[in-house]
C-alpha atoms as a PDB file:
ATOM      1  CA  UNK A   1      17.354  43.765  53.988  1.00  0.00           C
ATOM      2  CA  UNK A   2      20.672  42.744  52.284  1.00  0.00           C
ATOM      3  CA  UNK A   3      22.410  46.170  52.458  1.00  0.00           C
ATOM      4  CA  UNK A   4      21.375  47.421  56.008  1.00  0.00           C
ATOM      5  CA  UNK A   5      24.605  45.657  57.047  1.00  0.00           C
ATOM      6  CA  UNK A   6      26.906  47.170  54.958  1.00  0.00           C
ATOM      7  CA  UNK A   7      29.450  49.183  56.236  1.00  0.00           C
ATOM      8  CA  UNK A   8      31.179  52.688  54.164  1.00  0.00           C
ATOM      9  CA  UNK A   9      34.251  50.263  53.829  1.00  0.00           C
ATOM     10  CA  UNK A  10      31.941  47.826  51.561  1.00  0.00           C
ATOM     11  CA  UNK A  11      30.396  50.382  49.750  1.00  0.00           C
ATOM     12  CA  UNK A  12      33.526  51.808  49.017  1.00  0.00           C
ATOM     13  CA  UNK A  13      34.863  48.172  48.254  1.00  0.00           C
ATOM     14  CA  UNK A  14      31.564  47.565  45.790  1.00  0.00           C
ATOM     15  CA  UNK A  15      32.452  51.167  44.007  1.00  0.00           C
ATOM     16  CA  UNK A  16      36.098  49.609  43.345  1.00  0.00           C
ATOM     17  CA  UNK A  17      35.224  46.510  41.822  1.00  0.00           C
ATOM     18  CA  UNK A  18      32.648  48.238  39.324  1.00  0.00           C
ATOM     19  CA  UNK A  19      35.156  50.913  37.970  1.00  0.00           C
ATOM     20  CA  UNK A  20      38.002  48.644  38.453  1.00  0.00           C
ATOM     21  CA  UNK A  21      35.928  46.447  35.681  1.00  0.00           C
ATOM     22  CA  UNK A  22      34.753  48.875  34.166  1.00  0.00           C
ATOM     23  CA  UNK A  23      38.185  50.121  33.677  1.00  0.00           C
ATOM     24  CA  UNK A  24      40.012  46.781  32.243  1.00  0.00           C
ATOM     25  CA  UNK A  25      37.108  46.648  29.919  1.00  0.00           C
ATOM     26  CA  UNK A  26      37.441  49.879  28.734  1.00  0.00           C
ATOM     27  CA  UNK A  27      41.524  49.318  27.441  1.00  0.00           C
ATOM     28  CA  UNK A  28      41.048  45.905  26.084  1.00  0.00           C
ATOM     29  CA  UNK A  29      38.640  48.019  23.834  1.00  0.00           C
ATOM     30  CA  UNK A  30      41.419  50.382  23.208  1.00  0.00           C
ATOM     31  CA  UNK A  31      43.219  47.639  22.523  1.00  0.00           C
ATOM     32  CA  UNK A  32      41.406  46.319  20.150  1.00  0.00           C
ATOM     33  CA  UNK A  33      40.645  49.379  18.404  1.00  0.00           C
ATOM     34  CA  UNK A  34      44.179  50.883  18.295  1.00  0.00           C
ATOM     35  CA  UNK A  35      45.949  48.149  16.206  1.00  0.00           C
ATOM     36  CA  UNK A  36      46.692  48.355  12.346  1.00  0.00           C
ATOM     37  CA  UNK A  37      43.877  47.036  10.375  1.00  0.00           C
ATOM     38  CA  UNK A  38      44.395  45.525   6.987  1.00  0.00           C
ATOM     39  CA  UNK A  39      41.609  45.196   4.411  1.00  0.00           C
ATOM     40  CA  UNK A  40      42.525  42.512   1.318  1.00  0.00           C
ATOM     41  CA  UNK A  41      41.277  42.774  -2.200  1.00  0.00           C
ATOM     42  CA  UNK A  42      41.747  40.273  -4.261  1.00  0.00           C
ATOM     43  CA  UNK A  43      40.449  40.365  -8.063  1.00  0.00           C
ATOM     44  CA  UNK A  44      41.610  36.633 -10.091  1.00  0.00           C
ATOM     45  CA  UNK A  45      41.333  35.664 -13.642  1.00  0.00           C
ATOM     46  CA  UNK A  46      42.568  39.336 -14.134  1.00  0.00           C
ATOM     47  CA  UNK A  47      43.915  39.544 -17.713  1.00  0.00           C
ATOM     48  CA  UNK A  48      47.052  42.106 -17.223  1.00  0.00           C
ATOM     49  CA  UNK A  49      47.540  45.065 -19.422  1.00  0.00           C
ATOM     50  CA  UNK A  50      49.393  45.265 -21.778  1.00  0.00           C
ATOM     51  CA  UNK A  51      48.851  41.888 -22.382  1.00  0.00           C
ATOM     52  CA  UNK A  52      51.653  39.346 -21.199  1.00  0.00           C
ATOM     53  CA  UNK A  53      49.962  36.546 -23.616  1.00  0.00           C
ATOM     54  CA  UNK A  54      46.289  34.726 -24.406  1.00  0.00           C
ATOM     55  CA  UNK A  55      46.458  32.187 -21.353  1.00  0.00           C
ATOM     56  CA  UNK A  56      48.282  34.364 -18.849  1.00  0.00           C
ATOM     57  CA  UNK A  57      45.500  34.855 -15.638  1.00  0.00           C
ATOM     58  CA  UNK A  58      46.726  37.295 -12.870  1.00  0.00           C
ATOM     59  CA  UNK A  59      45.712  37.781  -9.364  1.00  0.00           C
ATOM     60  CA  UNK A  60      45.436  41.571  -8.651  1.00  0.00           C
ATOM     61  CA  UNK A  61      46.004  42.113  -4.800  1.00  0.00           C
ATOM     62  CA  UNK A  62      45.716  45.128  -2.821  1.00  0.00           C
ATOM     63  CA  UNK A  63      46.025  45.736   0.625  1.00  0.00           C
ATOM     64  CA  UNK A  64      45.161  48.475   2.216  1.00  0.00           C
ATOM     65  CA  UNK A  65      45.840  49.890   5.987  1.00  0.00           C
ATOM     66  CA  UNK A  66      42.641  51.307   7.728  1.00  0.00           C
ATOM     67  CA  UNK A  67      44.009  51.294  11.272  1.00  0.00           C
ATOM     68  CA  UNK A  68      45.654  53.918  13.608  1.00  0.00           C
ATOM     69  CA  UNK A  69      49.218  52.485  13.633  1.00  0.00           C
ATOM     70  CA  UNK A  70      51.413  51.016  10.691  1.00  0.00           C
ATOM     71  CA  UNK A  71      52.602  47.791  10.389  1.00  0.00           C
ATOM     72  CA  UNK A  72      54.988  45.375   7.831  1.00  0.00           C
ATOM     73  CA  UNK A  73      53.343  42.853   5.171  1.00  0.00           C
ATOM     74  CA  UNK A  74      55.769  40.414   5.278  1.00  0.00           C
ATOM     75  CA  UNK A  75      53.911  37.552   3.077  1.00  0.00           C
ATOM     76  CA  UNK A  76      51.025  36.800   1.283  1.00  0.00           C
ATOM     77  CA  UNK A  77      50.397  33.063   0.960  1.00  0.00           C
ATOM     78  CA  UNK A  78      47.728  30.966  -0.721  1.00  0.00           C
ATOM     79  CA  UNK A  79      45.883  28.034   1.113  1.00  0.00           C
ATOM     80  CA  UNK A  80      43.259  25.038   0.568  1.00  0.00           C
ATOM     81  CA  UNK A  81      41.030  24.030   2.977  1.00  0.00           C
ATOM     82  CA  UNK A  82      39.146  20.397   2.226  1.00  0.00           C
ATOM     83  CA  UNK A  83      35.730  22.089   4.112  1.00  0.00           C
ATOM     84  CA  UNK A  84      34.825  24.608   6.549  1.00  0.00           C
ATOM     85  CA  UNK A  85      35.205  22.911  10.129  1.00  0.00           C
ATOM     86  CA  UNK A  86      39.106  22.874   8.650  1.00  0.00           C
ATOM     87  CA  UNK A  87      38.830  26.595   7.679  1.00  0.00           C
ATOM     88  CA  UNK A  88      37.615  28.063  11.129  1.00  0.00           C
ATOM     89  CA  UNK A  89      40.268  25.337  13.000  1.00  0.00           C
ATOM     90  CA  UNK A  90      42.838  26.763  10.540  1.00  0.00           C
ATOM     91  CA  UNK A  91      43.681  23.884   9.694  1.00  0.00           C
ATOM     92  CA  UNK A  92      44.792  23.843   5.815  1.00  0.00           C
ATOM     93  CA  UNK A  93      46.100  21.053   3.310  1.00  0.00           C
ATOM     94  CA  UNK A  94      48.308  23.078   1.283  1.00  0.00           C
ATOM     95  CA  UNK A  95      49.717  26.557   0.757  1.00  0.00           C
ATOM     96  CA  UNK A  96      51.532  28.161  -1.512  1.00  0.00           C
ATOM     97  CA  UNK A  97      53.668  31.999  -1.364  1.00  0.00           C
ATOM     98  CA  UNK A  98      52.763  34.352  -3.801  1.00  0.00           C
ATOM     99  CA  UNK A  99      55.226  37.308  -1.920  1.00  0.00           C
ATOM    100  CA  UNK A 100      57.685  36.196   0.137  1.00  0.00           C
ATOM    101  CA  UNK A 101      60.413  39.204   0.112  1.00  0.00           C
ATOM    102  CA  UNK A 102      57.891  42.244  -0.332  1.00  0.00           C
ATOM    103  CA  UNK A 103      58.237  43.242   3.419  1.00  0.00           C
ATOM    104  CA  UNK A 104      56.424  47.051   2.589  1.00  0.00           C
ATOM    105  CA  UNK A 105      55.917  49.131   5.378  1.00  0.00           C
ATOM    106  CA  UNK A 106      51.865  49.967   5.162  1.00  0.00           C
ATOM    107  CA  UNK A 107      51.606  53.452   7.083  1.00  0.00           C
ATOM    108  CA  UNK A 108      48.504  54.277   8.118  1.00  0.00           C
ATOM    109  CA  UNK A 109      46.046  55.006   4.476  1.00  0.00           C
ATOM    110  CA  UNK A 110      48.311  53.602   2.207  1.00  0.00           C
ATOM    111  CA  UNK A 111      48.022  50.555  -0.222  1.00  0.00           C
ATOM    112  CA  UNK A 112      50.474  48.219  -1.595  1.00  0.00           C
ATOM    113  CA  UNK A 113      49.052  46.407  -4.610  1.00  0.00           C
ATOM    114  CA  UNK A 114      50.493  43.430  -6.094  1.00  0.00           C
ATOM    115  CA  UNK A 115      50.246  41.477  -9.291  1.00  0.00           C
ATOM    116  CA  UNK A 116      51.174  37.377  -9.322  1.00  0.00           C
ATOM    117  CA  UNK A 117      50.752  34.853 -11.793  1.00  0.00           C
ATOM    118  CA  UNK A 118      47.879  32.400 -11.013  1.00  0.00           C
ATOM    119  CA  UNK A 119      49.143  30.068 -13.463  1.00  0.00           C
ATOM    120  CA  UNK A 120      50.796  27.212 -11.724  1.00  0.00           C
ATOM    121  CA  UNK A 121      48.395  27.558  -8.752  1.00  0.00           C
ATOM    122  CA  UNK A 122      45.637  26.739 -11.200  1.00  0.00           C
ATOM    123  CA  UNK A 123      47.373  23.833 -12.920  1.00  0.00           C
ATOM    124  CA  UNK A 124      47.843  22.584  -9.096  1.00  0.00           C
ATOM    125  CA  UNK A 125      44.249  23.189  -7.702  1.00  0.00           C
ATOM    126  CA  UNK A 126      42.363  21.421 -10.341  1.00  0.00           C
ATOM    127  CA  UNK A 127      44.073  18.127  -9.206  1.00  0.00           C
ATOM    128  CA  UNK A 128      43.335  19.056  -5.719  1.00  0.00           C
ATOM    129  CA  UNK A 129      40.471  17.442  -4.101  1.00  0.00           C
ATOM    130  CA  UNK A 130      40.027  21.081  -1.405  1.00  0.00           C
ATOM    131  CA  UNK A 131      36.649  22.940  -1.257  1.00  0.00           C
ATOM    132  CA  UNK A 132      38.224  25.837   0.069  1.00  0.00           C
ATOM    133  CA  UNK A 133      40.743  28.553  -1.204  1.00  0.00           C
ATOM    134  CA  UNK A 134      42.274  31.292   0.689  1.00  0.00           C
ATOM    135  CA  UNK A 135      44.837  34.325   0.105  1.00  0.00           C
ATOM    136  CA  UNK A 136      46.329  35.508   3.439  1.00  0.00           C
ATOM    137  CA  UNK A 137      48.177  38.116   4.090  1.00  0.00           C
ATOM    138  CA  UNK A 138      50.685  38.119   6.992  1.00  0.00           C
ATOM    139  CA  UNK A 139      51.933  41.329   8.917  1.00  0.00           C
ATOM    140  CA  UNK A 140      54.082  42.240  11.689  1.00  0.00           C
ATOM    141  CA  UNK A 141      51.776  43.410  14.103  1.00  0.00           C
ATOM    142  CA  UNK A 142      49.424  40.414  14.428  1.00  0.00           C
ATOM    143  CA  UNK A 143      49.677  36.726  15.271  1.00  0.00           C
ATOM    144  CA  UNK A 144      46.427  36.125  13.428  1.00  0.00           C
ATOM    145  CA  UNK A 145      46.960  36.711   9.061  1.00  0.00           C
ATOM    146  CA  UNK A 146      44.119  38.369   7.308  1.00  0.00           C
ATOM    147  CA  UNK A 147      42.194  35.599   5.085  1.00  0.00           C
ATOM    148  CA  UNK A 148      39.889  36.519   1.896  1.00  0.00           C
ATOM    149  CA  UNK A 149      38.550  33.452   0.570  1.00  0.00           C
ATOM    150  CA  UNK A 150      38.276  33.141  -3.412  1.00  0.00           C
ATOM    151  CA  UNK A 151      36.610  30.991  -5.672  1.00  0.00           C
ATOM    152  CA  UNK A 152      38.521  29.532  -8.553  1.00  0.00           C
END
């Protein structure tokens, strides 16, 4: 057979490379799992209250850190997307920021909610030709924003 040959030097060379991989894929899982972890909610076509006027529509947005660490929103922008191949290549056609100086520090539990005038997106996206609509939300401790898609 095979493993008649094998020395105790291979064996113990064998043992090494299956905990050794065992290992590196145990802390990118760490990894992954200890990071601050942002969920979005977006409600539009909010009405405010007290009323700020009959044609006044609102996005309500609340984020909300479910991870072990905290982290820093720094903005939350709105995007189009003309289909879904552009969506998943990130690829978008316009974008707009709703917060640009909010920079809140999200500890770990808390929410930061936010109320922004959807009127002159509106006006803008009913010329626009996009499928797609996103709010993202960018923080300090990822390259990657986290995306909600909404339907106007």
């Amino acid at each position: 057979m095979i493993f008649e040959n094998f020395t105790a030097m291979d064996w113990v060379a064998i043992w090494g490379a299956i905990t050794g991989s065992v290992a590196i894929g145990l802390d990118v899982w760490r990894i992954k799992k200890d990071r601050p972890r942002l969920k979005l909610h977006c409600i539009q076509n909010a009405k405010p209250f007290p009323s700020l006027g009959d044609d006044v529509d609102v996005f309500d947005l609340s984020i909300l850190n479910i991870g072990k660490y905290p982290t820093t929103v720094t903005h939350v922008v709105f995007r189009t997307y003309p289909n879904i191949w552009s969506f998943w290549r990130k690829k978008h056609n316009e974008q707009q920021l709703l917060l640009t100086s909010c920079m809140n520090v999200l500890e770990v539990g808390k929410k930061f909610s936010k109320t922004v005038s959807q009127k002159g997106i509106k006006d803008e996206l009913m010329q626009s030709k996009d499928k797609m609509y996103t709010i993202e939300v960018l923080h300090t401790m990822s390259t990657k924003p986290v995306r909600k898609q909404i339907k106007l």
